[in-house]
PDB file of N, CA and C in Angstrom:
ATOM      1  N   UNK A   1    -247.777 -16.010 -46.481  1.00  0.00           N
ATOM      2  CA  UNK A   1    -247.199 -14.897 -45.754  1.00  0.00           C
ATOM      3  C   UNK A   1    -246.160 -15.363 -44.739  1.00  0.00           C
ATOM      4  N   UNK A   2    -245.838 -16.819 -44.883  1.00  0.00           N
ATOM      5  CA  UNK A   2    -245.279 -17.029 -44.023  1.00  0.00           C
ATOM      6  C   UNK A   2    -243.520 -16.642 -44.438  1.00  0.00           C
ATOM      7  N   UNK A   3    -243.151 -16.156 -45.492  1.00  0.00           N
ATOM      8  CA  UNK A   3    -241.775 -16.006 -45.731  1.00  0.00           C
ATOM      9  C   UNK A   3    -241.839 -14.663 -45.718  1.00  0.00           C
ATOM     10  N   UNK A   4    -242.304 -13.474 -45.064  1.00  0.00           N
ATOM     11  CA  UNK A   4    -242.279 -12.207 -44.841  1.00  0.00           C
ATOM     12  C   UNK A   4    -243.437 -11.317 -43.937  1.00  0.00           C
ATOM     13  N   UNK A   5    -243.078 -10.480 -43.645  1.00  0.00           N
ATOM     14  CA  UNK A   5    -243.967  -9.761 -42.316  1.00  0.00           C
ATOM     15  C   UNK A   5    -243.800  -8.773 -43.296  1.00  0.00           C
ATOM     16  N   UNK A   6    -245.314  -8.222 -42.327  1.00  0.00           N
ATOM     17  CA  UNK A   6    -245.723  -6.946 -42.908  1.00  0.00           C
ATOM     18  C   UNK A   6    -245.617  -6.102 -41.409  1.00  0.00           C
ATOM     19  N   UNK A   7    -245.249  -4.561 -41.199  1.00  0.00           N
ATOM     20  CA  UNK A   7    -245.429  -3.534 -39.952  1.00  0.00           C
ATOM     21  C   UNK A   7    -247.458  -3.459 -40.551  1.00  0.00           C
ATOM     22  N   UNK A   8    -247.711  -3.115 -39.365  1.00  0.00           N
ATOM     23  CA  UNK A   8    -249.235  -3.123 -39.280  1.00  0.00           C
ATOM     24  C   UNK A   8    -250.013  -1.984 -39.838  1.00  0.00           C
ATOM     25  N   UNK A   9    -248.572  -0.954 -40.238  1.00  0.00           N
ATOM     26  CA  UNK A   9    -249.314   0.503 -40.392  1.00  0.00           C
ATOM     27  C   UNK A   9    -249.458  -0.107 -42.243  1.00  0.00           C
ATOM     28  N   UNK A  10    -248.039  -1.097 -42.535  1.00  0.00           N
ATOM     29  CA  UNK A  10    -248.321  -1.419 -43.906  1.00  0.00           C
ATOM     30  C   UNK A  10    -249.386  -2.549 -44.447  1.00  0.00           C
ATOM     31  N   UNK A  11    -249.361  -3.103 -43.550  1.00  0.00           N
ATOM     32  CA  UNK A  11    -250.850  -4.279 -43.723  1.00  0.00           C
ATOM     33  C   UNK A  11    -252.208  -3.209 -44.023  1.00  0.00           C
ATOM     34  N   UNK A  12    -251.789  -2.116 -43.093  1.00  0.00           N
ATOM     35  CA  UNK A  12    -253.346  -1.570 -43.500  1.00  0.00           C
ATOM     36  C   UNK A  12    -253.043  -0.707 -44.774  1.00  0.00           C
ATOM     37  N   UNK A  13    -251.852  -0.272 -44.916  1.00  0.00           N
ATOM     38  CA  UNK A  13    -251.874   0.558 -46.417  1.00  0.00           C
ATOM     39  C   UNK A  13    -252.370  -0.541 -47.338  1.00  0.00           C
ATOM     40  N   UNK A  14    -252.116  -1.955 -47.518  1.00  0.00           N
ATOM     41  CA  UNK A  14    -251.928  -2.736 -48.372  1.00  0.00           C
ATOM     42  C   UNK A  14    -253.522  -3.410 -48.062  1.00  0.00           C
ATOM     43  N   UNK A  15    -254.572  -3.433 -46.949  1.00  0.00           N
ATOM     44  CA  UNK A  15    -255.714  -3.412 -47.313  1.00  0.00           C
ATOM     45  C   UNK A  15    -256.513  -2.365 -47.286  1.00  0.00           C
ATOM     46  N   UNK A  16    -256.095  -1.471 -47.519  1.00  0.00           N
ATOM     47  CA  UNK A  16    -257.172  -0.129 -48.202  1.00  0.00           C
ATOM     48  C   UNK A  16    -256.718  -0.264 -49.682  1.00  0.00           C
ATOM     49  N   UNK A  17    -255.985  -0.393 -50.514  1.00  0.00           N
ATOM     50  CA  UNK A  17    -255.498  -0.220 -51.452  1.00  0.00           C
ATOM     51  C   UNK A  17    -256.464  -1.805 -51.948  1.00  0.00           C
ATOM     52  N   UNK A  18    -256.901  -2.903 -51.545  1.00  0.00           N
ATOM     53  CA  UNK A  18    -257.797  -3.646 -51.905  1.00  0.00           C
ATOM     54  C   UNK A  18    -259.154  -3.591 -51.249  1.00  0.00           C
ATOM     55  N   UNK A  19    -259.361  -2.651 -50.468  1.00  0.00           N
ATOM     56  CA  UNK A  19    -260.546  -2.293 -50.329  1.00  0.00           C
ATOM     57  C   UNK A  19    -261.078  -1.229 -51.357  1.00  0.00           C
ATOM     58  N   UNK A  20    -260.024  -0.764 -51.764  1.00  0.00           N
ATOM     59  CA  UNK A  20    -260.323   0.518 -52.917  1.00  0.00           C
ATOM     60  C   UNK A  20    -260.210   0.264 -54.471  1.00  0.00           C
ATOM     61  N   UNK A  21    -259.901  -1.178 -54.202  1.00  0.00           N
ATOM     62  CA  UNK A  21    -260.811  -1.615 -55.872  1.00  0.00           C
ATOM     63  C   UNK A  21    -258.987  -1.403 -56.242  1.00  0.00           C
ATOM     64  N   UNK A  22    -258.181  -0.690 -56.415  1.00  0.00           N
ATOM     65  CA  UNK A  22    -256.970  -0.484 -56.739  1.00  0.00           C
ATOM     66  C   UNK A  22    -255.882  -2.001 -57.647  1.00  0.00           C
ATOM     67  N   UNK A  23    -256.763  -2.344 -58.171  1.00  0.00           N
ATOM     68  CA  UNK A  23    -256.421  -4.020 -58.450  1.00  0.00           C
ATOM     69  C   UNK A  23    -254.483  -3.733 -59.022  1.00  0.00           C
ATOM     70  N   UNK A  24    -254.464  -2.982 -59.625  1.00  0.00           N
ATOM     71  CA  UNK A  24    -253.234  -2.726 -60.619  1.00  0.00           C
ATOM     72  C   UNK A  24    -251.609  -2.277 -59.402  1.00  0.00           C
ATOM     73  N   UNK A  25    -252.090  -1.295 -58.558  1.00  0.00           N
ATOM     74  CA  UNK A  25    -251.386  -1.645 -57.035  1.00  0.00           C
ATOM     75  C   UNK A  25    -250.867  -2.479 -56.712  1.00  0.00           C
ATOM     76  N   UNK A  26    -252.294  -3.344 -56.554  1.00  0.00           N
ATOM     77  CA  UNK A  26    -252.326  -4.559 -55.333  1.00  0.00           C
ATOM     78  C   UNK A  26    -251.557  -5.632 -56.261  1.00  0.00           C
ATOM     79  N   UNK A  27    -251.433  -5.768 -57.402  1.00  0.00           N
ATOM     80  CA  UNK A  27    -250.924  -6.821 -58.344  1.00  0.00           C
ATOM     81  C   UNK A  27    -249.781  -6.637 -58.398  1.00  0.00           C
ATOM     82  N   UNK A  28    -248.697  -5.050 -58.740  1.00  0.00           N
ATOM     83  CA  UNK A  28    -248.015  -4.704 -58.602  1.00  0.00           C
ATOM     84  C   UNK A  28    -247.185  -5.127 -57.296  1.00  0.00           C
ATOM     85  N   UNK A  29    -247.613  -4.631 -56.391  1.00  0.00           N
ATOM     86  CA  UNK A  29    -247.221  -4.960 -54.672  1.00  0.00           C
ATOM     87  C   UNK A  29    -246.536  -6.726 -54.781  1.00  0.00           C
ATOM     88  N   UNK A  30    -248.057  -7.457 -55.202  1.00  0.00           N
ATOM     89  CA  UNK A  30    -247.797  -8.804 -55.251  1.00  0.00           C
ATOM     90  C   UNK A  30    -246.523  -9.549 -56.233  1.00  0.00           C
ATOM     91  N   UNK A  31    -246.544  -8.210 -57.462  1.00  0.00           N
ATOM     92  CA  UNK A  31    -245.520  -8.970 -58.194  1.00  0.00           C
ATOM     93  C   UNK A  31    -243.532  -9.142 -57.071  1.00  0.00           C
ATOM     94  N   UNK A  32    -243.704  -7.569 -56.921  1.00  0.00           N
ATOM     95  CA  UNK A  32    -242.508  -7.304 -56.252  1.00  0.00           C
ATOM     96  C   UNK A  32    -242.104  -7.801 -54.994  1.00  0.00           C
ATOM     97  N   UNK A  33    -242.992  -8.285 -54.103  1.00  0.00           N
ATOM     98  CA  UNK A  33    -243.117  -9.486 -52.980  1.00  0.00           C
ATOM     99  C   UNK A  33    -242.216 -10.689 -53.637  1.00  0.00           C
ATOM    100  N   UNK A  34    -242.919 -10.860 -54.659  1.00  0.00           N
ATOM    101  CA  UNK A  34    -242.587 -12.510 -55.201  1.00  0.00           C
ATOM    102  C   UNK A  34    -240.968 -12.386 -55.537  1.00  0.00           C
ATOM    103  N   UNK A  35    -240.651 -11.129 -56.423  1.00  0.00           N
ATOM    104  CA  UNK A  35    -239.361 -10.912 -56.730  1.00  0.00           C
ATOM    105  C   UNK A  35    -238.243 -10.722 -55.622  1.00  0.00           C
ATOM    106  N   UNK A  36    -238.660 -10.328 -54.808  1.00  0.00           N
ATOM    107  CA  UNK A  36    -237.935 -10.114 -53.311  1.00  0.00           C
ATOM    108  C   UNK A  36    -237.429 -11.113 -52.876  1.00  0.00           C
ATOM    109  N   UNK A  37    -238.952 -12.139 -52.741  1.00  0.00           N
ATOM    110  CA  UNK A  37    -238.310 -13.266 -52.029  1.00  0.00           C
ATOM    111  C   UNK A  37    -237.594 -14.853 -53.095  1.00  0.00           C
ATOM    112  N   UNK A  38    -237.895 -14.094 -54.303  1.00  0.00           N
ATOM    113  CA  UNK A  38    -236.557 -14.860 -55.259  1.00  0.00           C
ATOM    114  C   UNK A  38    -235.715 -14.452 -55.851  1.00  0.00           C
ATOM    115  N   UNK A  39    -235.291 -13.364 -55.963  1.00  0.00           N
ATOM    116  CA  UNK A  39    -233.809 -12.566 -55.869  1.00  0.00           C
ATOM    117  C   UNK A  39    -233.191 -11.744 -54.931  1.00  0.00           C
ATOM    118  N   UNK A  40    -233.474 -11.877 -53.997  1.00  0.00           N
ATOM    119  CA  UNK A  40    -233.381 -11.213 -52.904  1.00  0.00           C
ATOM    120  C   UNK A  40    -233.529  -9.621 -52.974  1.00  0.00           C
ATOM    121  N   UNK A  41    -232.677  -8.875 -51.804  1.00  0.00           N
ATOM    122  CA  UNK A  41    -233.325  -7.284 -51.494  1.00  0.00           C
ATOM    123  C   UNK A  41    -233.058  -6.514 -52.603  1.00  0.00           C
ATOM    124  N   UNK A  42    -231.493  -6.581 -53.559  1.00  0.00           N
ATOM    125  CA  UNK A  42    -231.398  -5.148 -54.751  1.00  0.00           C
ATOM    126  C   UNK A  42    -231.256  -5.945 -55.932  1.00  0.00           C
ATOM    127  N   UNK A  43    -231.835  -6.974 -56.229  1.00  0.00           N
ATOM    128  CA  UNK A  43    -231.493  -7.423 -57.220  1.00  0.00           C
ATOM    129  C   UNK A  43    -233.507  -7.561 -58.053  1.00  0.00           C
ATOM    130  N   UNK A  44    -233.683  -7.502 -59.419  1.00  0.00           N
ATOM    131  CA  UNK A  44    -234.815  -7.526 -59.825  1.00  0.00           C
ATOM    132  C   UNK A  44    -235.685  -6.703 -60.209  1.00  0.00           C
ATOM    133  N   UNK A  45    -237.134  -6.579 -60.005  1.00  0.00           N
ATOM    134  CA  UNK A  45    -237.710  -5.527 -60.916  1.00  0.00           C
ATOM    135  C   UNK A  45    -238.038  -4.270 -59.959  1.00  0.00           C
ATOM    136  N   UNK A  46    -238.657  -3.041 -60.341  1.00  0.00           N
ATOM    137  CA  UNK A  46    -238.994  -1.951 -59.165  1.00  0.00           C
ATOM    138  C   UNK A  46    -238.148  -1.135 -59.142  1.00  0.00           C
ATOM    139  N   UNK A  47    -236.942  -1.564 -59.947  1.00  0.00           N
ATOM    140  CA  UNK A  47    -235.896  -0.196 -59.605  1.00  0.00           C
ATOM    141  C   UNK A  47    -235.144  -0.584 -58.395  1.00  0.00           C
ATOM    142  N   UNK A  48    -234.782  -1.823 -57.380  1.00  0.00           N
ATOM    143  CA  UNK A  48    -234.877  -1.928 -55.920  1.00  0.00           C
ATOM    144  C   UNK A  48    -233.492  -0.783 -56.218  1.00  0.00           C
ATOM    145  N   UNK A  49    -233.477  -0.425 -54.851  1.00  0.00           N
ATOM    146  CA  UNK A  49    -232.165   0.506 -54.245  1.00  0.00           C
ATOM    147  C   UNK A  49    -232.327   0.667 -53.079  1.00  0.00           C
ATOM    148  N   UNK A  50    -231.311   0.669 -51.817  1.00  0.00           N
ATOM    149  CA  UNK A  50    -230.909   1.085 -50.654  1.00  0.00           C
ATOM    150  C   UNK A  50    -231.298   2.339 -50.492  1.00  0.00           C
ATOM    151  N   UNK A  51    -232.034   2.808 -49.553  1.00  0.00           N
ATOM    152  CA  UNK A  51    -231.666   4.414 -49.147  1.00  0.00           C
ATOM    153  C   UNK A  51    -231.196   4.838 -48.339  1.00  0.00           C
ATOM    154  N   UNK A  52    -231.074   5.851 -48.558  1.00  0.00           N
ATOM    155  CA  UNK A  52    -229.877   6.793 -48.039  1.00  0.00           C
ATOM    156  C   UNK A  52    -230.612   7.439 -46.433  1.00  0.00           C
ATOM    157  N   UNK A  53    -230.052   8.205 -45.705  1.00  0.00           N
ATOM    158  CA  UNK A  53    -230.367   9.112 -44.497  1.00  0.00           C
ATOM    159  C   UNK A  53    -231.199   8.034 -43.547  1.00  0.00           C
ATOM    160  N   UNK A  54    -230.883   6.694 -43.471  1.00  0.00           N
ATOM    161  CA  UNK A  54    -231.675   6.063 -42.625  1.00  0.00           C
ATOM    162  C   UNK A  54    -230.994   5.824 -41.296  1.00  0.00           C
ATOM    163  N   UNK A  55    -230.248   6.733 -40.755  1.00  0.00           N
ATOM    164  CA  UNK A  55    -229.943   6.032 -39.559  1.00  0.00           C
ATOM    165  C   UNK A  55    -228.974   4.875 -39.501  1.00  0.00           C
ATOM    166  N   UNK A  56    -229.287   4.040 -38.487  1.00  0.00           N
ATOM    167  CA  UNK A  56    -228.898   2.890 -38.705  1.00  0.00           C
ATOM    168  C   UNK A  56    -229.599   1.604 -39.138  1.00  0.00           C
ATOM    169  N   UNK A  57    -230.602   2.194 -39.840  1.00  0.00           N
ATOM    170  CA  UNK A  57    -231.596   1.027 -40.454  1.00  0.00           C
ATOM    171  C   UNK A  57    -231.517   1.283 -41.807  1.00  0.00           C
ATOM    172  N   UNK A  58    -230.994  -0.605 -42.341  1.00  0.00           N
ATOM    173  CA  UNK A  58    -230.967  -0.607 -43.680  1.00  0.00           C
ATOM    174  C   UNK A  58    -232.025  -0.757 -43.990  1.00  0.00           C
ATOM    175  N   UNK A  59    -232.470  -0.028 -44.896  1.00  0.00           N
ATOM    176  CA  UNK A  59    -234.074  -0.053 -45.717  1.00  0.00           C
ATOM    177  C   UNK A  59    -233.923  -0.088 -47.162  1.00  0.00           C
ATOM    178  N   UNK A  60    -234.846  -0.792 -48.048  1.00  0.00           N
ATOM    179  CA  UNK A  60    -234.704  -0.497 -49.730  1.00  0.00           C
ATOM    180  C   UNK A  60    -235.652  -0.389 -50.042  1.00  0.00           C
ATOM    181  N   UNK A  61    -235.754   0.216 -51.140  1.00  0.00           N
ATOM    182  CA  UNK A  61    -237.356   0.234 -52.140  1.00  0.00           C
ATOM    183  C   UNK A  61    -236.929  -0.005 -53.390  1.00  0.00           C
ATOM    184  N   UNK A  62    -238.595  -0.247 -53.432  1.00  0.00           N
ATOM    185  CA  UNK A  62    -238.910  -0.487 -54.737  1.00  0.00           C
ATOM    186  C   UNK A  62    -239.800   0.144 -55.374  1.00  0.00           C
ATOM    187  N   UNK A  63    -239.714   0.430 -56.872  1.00  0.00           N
ATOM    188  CA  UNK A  63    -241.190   1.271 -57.382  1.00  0.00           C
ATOM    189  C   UNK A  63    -241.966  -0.089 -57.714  1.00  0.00           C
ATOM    190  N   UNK A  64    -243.621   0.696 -56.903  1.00  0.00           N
ATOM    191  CA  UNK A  64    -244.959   0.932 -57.446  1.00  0.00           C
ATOM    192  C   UNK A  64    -245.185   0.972 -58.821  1.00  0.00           C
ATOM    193  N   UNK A  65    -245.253   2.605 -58.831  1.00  0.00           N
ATOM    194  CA  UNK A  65    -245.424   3.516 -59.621  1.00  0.00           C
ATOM    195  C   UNK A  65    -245.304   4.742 -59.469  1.00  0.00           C
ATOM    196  N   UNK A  66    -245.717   5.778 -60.080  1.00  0.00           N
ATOM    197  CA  UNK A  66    -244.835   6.975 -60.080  1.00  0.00           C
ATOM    198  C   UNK A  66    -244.859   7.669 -58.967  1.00  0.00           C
ATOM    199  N   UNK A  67    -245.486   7.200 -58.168  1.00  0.00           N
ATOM    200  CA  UNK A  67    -246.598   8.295 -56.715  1.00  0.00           C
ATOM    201  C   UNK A  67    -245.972   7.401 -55.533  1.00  0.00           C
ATOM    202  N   UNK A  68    -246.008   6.001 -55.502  1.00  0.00           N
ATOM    203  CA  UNK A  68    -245.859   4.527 -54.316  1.00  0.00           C
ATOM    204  C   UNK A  68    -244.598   3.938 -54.592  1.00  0.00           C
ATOM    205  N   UNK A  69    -244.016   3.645 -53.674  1.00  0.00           N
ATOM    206  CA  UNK A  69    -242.885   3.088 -53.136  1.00  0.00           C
ATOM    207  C   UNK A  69    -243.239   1.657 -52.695  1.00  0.00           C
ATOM    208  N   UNK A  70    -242.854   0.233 -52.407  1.00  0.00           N
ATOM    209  CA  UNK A  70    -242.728  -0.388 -51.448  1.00  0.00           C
ATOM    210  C   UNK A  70    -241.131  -0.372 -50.239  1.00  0.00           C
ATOM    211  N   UNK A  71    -241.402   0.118 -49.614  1.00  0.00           N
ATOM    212  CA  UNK A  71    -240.045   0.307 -48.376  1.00  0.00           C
ATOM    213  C   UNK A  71    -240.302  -1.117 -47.718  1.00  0.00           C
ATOM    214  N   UNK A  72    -238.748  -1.668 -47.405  1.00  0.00           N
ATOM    215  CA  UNK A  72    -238.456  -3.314 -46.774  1.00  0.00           C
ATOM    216  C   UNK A  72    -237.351  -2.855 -46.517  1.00  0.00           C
ATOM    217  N   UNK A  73    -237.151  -4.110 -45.205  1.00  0.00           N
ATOM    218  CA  UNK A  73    -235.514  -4.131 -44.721  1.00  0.00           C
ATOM    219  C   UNK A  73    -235.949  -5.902 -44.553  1.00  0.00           C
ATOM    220  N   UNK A  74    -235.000  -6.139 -43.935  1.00  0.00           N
ATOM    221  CA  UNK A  74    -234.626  -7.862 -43.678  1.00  0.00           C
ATOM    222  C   UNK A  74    -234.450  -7.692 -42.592  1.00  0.00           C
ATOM    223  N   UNK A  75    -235.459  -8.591 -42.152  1.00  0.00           N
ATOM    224  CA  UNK A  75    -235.429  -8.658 -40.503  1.00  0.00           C
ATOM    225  C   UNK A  75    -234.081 -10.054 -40.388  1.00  0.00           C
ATOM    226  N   UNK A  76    -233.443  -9.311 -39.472  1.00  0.00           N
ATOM    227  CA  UNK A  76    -232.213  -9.620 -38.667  1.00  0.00           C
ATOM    228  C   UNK A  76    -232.162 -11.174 -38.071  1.00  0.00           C
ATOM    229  N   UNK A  77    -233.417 -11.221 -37.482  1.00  0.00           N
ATOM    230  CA  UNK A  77    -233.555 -12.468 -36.693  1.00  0.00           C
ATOM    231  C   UNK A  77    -234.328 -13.792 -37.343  1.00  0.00           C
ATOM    232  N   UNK A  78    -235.285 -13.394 -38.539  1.00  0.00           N
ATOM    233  CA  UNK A  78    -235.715 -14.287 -39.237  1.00  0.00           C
ATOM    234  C   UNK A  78    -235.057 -14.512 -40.734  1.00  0.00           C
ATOM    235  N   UNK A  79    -234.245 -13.260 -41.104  1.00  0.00           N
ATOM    236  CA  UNK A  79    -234.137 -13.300 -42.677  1.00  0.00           C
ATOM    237  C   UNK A  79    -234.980 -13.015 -43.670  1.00  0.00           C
ATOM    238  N   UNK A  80    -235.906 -13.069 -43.135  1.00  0.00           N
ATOM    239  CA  UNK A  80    -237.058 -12.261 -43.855  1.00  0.00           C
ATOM    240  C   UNK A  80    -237.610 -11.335 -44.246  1.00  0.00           C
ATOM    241  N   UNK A  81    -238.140 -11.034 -45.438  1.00  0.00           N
ATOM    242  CA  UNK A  81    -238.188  -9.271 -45.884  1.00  0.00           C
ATOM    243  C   UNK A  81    -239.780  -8.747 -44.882  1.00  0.00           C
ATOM    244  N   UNK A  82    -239.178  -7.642 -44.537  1.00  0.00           N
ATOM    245  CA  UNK A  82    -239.978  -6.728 -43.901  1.00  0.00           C
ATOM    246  C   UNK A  82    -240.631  -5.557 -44.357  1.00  0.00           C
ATOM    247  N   UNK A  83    -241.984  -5.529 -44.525  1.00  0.00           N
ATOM    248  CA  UNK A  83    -242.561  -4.770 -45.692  1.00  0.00           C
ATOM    249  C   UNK A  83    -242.851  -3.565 -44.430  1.00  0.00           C
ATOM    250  N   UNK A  84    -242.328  -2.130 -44.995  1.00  0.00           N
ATOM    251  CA  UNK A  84    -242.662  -0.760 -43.989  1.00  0.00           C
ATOM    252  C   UNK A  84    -243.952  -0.246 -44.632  1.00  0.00           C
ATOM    253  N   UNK A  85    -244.057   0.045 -45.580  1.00  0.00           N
ATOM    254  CA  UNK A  85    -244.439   1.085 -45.990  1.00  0.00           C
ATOM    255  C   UNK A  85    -245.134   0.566 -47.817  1.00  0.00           C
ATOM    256  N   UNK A  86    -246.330   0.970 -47.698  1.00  0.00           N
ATOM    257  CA  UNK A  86    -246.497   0.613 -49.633  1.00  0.00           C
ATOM    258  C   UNK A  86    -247.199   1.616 -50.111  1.00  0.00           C
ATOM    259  N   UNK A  87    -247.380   2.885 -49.584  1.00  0.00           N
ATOM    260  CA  UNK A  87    -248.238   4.191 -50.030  1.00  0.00           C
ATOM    261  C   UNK A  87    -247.129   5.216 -49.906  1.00  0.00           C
ATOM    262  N   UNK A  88    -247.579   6.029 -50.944  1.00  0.00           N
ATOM    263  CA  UNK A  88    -246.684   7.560 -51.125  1.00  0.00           C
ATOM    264  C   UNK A  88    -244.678   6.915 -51.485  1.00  0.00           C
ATOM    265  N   UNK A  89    -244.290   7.937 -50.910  1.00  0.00           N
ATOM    266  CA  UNK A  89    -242.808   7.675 -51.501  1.00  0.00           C
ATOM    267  C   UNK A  89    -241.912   8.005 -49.922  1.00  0.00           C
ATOM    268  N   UNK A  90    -240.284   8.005 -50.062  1.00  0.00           N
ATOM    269  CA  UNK A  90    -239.913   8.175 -49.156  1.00  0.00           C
ATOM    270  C   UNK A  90    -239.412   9.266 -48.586  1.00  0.00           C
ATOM    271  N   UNK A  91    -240.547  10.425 -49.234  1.00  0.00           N
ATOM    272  CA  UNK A  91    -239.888  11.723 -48.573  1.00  0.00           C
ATOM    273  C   UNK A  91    -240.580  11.793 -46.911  1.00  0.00           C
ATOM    274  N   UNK A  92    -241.178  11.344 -46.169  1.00  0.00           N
ATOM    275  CA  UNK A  92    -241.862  10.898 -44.947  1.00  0.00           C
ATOM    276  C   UNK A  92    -240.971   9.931 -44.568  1.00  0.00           C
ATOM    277  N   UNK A  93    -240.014  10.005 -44.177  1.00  0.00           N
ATOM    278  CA  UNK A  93    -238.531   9.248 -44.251  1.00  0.00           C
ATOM    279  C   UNK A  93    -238.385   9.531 -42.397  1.00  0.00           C
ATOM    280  N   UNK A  94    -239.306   9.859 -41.923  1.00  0.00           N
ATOM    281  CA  UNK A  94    -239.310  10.231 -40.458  1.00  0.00           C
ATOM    282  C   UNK A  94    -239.939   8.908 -39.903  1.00  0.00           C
ATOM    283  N   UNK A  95    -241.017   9.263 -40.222  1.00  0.00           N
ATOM    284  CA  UNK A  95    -242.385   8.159 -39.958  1.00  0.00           C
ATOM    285  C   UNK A  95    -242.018   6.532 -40.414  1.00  0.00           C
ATOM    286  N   UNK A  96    -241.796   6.455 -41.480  1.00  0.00           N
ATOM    287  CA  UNK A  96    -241.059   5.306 -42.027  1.00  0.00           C
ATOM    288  C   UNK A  96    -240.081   4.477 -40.668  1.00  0.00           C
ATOM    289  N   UNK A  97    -239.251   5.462 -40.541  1.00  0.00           N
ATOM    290  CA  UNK A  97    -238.469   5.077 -39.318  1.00  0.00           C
ATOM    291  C   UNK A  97    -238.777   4.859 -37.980  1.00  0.00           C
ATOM    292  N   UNK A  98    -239.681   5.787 -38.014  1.00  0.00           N
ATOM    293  CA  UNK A  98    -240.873   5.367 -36.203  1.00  0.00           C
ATOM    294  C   UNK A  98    -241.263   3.664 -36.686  1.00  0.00           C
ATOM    295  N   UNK A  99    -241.378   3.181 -37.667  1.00  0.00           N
ATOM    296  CA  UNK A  99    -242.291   1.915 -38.059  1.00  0.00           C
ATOM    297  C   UNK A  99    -241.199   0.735 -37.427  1.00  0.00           C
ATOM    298  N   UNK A 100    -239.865   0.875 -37.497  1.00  0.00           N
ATOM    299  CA  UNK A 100    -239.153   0.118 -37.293  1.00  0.00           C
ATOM    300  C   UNK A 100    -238.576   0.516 -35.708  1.00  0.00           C
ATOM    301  N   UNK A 101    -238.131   1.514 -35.374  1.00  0.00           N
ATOM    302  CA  UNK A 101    -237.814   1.899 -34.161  1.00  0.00           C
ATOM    303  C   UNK A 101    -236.972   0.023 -33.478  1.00  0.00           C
ATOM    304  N   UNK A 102    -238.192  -0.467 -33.272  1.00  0.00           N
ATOM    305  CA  UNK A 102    -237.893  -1.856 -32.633  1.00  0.00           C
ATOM    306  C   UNK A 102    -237.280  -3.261 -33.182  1.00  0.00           C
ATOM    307  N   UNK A 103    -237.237  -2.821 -34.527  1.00  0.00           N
ATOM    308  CA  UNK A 103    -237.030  -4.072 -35.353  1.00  0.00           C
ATOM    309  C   UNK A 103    -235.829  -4.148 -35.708  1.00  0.00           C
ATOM    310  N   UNK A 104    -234.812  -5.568 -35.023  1.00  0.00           N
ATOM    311  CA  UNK A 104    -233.645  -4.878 -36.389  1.00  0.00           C
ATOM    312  C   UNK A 104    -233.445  -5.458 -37.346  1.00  0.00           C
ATOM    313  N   UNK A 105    -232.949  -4.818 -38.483  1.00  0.00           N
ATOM    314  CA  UNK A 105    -232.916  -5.372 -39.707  1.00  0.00           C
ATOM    315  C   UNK A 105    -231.471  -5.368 -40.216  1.00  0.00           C
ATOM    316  N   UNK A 106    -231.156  -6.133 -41.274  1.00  0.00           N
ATOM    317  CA  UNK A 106    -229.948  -6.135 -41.898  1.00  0.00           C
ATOM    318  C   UNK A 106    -229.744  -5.865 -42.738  1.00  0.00           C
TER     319      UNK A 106
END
């Protein structure tokens, strides 16, 4: 974990989702981590893409699956991908953004 941070609200999405037996998720999650941090932010599997209406925070996702998103930006000061969000999708595009408020990303 040392080549990426997780926000704390997503550490806990990402251990309920292995507290809940959810193995196919959690494998998923793990694949697209790995792809992140060897092709970087839009390049690779998940569909990655930039979204849109964020303010001034660059954010991208990736698909889950049809229901889950993983949301990341690149933290600014380390280079490192920053995991927001790994439950539901990004219509909660409010909250998402409270997660970072403090962080900046690139």
């Amino acid at each position: 974990m040392d080549n990426y941070k997780w926000n704390p609200d997503a550490w806990r999405e990402y251990l309920n989702l292995v507290a809940q037996n959810k193995i196919n998720i959690v494998e998923k999650i793990i694949n697209l981590i790995e792809d992140i941090l060897k092709n970087g932010a839009l390049k690779g599997i998940g569909k990655p893409e930039r979204l849109k209406h964020t303010k001034n925070k660059i954010l991208y996702s990736r698909r889950i699956d049809q229901y889950n998103r993983l949301i990341y930006g690149i933290e600014a000061e380390t280079n490192k991908p920053y995991f927001i969000s790994c439950i539901g999708h990004y219509k909660n595009l409010k909250e998402i953004l409270k997660r970072v408020e403090d962080i900046e990303l690139k």
